[in-house]
Protein backbone atom coordinates (compact mmCIF):
# COMPACT_ATOMS: atom_id res chain seq x y z
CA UNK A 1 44.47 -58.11 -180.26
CA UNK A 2 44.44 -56.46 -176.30
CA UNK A 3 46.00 -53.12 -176.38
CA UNK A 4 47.44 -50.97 -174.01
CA UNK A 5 45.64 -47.59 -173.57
CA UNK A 6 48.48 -44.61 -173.77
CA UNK A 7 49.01 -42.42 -171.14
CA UNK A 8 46.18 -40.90 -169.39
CA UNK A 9 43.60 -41.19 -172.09
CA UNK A 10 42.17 -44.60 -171.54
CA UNK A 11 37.93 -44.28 -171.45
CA UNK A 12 36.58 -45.18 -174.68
CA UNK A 13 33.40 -46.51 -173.43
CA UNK A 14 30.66 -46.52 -170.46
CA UNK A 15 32.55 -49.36 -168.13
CA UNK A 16 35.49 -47.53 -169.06
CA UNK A 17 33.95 -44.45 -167.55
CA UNK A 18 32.08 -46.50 -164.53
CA UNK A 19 35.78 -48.35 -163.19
CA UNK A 20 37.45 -45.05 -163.19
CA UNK A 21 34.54 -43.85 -160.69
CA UNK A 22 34.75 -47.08 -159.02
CA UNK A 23 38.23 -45.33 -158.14
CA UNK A 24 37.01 -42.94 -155.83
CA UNK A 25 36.24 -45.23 -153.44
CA UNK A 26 39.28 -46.89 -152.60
CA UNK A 27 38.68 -50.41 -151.57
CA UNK A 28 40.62 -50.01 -148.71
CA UNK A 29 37.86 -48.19 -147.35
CA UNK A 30 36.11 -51.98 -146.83
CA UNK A 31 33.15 -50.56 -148.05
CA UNK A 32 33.12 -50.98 -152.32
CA UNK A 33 34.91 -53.49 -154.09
CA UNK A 34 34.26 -52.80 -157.45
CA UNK A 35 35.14 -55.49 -160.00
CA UNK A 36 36.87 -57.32 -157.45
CA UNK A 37 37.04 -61.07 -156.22
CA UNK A 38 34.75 -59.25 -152.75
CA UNK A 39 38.54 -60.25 -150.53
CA UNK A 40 37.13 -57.84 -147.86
CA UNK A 41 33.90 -59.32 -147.48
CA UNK A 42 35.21 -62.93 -147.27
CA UNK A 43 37.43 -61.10 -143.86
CA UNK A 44 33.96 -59.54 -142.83
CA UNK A 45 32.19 -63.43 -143.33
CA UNK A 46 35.02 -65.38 -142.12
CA UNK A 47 34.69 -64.74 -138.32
CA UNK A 48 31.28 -66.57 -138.08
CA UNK A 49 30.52 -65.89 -134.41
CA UNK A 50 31.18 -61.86 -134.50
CA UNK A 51 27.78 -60.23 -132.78
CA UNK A 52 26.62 -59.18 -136.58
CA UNK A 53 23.09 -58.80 -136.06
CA UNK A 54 22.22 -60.12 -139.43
CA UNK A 55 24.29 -63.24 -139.18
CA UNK A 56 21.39 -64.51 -137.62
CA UNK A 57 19.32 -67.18 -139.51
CA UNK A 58 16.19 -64.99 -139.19
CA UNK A 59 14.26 -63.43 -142.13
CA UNK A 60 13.61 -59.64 -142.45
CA UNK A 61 10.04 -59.27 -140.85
CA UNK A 62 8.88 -56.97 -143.96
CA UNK A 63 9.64 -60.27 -145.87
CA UNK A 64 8.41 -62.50 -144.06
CA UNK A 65 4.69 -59.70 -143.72
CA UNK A 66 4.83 -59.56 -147.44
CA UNK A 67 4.43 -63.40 -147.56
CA UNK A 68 1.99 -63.12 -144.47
CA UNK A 69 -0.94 -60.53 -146.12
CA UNK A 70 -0.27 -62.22 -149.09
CA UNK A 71 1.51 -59.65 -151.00
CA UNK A 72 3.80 -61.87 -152.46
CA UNK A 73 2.84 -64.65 -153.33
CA UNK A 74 5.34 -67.83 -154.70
CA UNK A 75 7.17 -68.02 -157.76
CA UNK A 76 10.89 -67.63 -158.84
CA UNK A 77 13.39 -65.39 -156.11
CA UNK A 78 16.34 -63.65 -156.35
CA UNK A 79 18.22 -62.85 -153.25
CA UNK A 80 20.83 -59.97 -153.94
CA UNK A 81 23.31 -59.63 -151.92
CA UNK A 82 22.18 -62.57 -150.18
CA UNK A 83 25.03 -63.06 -147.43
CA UNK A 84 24.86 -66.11 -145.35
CA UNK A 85 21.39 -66.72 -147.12
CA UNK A 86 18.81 -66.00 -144.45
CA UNK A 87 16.27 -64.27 -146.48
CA UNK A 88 16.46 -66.88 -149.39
CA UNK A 89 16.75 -69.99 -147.18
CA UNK A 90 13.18 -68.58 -145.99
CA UNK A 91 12.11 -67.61 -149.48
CA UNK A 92 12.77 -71.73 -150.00
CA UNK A 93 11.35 -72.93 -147.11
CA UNK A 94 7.95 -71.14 -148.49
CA UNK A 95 7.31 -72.61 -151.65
CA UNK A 96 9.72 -69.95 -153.74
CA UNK A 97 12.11 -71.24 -156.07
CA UNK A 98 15.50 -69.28 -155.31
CA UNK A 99 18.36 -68.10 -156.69
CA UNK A 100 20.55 -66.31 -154.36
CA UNK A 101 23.93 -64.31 -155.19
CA UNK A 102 26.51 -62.85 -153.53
CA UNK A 103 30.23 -61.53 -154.14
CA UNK A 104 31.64 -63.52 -150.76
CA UNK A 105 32.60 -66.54 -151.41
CA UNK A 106 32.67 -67.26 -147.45
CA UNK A 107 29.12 -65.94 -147.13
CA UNK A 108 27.83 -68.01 -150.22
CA UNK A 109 29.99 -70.91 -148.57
CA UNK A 110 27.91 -70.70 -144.83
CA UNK A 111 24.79 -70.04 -146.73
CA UNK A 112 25.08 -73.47 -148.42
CA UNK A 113 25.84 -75.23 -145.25
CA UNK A 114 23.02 -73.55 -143.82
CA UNK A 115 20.72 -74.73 -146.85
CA UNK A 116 22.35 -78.39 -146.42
CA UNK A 117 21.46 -78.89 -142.66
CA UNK A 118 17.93 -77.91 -143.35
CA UNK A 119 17.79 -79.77 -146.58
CA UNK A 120 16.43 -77.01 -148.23
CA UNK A 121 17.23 -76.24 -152.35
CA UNK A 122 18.57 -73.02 -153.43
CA UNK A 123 20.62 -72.23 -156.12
CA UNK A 124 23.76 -69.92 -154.90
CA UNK A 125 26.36 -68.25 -156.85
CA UNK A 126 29.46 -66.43 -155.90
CA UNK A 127 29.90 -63.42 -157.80
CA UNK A 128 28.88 -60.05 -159.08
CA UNK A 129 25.59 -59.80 -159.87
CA UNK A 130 25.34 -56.04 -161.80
CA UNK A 131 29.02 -57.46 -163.46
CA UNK A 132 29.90 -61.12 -164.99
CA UNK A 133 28.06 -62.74 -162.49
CA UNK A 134 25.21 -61.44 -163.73
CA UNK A 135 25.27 -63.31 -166.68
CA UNK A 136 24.13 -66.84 -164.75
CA UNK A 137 21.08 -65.29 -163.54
CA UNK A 138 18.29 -66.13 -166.37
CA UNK A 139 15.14 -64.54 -164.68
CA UNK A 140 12.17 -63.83 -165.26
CA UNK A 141 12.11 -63.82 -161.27
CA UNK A 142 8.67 -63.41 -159.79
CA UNK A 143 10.43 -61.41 -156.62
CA UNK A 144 13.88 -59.51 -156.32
CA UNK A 145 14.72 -59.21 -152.98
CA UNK A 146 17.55 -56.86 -151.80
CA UNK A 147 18.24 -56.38 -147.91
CA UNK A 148 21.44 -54.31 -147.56
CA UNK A 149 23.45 -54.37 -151.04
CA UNK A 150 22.02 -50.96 -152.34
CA UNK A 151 23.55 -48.77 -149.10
CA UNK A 152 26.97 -49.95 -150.76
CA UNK A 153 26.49 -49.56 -153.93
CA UNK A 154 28.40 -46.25 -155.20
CA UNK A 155 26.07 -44.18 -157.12
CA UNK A 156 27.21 -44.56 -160.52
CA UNK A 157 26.67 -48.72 -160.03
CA UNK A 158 22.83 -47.84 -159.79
CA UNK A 159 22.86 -47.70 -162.92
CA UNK A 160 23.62 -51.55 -163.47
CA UNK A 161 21.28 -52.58 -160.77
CA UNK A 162 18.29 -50.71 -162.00
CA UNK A 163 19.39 -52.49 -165.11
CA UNK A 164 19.26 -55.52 -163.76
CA UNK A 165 15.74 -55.32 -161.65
CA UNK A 166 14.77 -54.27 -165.69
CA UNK A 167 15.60 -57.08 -167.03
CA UNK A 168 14.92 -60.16 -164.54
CA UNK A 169 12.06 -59.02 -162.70
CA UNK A 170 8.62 -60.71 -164.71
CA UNK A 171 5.75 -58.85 -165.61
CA UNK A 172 3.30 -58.18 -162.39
CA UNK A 173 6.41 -59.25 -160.29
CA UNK A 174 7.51 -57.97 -157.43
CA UNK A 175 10.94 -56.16 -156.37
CA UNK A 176 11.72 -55.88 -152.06
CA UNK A 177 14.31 -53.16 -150.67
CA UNK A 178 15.43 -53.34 -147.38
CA UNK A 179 18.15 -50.29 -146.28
CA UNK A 180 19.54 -47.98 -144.18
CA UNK A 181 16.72 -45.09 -143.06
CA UNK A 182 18.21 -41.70 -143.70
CA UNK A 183 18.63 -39.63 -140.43
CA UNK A 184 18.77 -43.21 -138.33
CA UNK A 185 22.13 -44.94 -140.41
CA UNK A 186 24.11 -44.46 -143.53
CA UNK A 187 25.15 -41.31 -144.70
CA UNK A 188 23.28 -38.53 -145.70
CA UNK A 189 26.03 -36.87 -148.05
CA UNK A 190 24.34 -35.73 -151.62
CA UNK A 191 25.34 -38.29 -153.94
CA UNK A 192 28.10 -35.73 -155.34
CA UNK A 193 29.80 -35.00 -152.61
CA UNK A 194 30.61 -38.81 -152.19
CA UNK A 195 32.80 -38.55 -155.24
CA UNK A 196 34.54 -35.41 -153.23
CA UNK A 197 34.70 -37.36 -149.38
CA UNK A 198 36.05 -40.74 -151.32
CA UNK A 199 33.80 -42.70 -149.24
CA UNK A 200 30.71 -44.26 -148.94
CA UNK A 201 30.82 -43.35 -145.20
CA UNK A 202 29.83 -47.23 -144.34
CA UNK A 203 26.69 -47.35 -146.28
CA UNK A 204 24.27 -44.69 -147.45
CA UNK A 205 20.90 -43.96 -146.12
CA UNK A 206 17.65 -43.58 -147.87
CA UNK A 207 14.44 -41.81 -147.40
CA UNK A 208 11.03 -43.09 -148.61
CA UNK A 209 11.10 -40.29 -151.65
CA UNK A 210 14.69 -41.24 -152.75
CA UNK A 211 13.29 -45.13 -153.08
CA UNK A 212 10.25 -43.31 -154.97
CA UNK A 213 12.60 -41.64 -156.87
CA UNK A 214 14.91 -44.35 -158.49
CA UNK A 215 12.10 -47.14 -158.18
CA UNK A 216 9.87 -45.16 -160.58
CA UNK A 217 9.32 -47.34 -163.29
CA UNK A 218 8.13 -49.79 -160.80
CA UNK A 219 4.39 -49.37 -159.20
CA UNK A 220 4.45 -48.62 -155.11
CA UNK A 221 2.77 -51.03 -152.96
CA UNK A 222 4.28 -49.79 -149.50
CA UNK A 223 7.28 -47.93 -148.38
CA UNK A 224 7.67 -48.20 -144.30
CA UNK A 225 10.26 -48.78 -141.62
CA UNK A 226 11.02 -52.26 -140.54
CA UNK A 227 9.09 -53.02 -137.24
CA UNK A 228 11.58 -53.36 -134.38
CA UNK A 229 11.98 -57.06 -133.32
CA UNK A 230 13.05 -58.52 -129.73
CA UNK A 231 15.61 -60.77 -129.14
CA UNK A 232 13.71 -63.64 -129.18
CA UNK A 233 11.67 -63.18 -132.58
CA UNK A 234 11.93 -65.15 -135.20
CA UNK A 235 12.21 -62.34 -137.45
CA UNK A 236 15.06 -60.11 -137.95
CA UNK A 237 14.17 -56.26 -137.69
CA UNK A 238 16.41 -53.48 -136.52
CA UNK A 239 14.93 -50.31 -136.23
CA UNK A 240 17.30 -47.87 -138.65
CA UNK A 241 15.99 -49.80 -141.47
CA UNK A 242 13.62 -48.92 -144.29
CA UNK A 243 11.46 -51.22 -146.07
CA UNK A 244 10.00 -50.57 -149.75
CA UNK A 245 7.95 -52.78 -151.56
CA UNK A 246 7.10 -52.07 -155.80
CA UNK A 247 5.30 -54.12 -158.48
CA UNK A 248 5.89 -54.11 -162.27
């Protein structure tokens, strides 16, 4: 039988502990949304022709050099985080099979009418994929890609998506980060004094040695920045981004 916790002494377990941090980042800060239905990233998706550089239907460039030297090579994808479903729709067009996931609903919705008008197959799902959404992603995954969900994760949700890369990511698979380059975007606030500012001060930047740092179970193959891309490249590669690359 549900109970009601009394007073002000609720936590009694680890997600207890991990909500009431989730707390000090209000979502009305647009940037975390916790265990929510992702409402204010359906408002960021839902104005299609806003000049969002990565509404573009072109694949990071890392990705598409990984693919390129032959770094990665196809298999079974993730896409975290995936958005309006460039990366995976590009994953799909080169042999991969793919399963992308996303909390928007409106960015999983234009990602499978991008899929449909190329005829392409990939597997989307709207939800969270460190929470219950997590549960319809079976792995093993020969490649978890991630370009832009870890700069908005809060720190203490790490936790889950190391968690996650643990568990779905095969044996001599591969695991892509792309994310905001410390001193270029994202803040550079230690990860305590988050807690104190109550914000995620629109994303958070990373240096090579911080993607070292939490990646270490994983085996480097190349940490870089993402090679600048003109406007009329097929690729998509801004220059404040940072682009890691690890094998298990």
């Amino acid at each position: 039988m549900d109970r009601v916790a009394p007073g002000g002494r609720s936590l009694r377990s680890i997600d207890d502990v991990l909500r009431m941090l989730d707390e000090a980042f209000p979502t009305s800060n647009g940037r975390w949304t916790g265990n929510t239905d992702g409402a204010w990233w359906d408002g960021f998706y839902s104005d299609r022709e806003r000049p969002v550089p990565f509404f573009a239907e072109k694949p990071d460039e890392n990705l598409a050099d990984y693919l390129g030297r032959g770094l990665v090579r196809p298999g079974r994808a993730l896409d975290l985080g995936c958005g309006p479903g460039r990366n995976a729709l590009f994953l799909a067009t080169n042999g991969f099979s793919v399963d992308a996931i996303d909390l928007s609903a409106e960015a999983i919705a234009w990602a499978r009418e991008r899929a449909s008008t190329r005829d392409l197959d990939v597997t989307f799902h709207q939800g969270d994929a460190f929470q219950d959404g997590g549960a319809v992603l079976t792995g093993p995954y020969d490649l978890i890609y991630d370009s832009g969900c870890l700069p908005h994760l809060p720190p203490h949700r790490r936790i889950g998506y190391l968690d996650l890369i643990d568990r779905l990511l095969a044996p001599g698979g591969h695991f892509g980060v792309a994310c905001f380059a410390s001193g270029l975007m994202g803040s550079e606030s230690p990860d305590m004094e988050l807690y104190r500012e109550g914000s995620l001060g629109g994303g958070l930047g990373f240096t090579p040695d911080d993607l070292r740092w939490l990646f270490q179970d994983l085996k480097e193959v190349e940490i870089r920045p993402m090679r600048p891309q003109g406007e009329n490249s097929p690729y998509f590669g801004p220059e404040f981004l940072l682009a890691g690359l690890f094998t298990r």
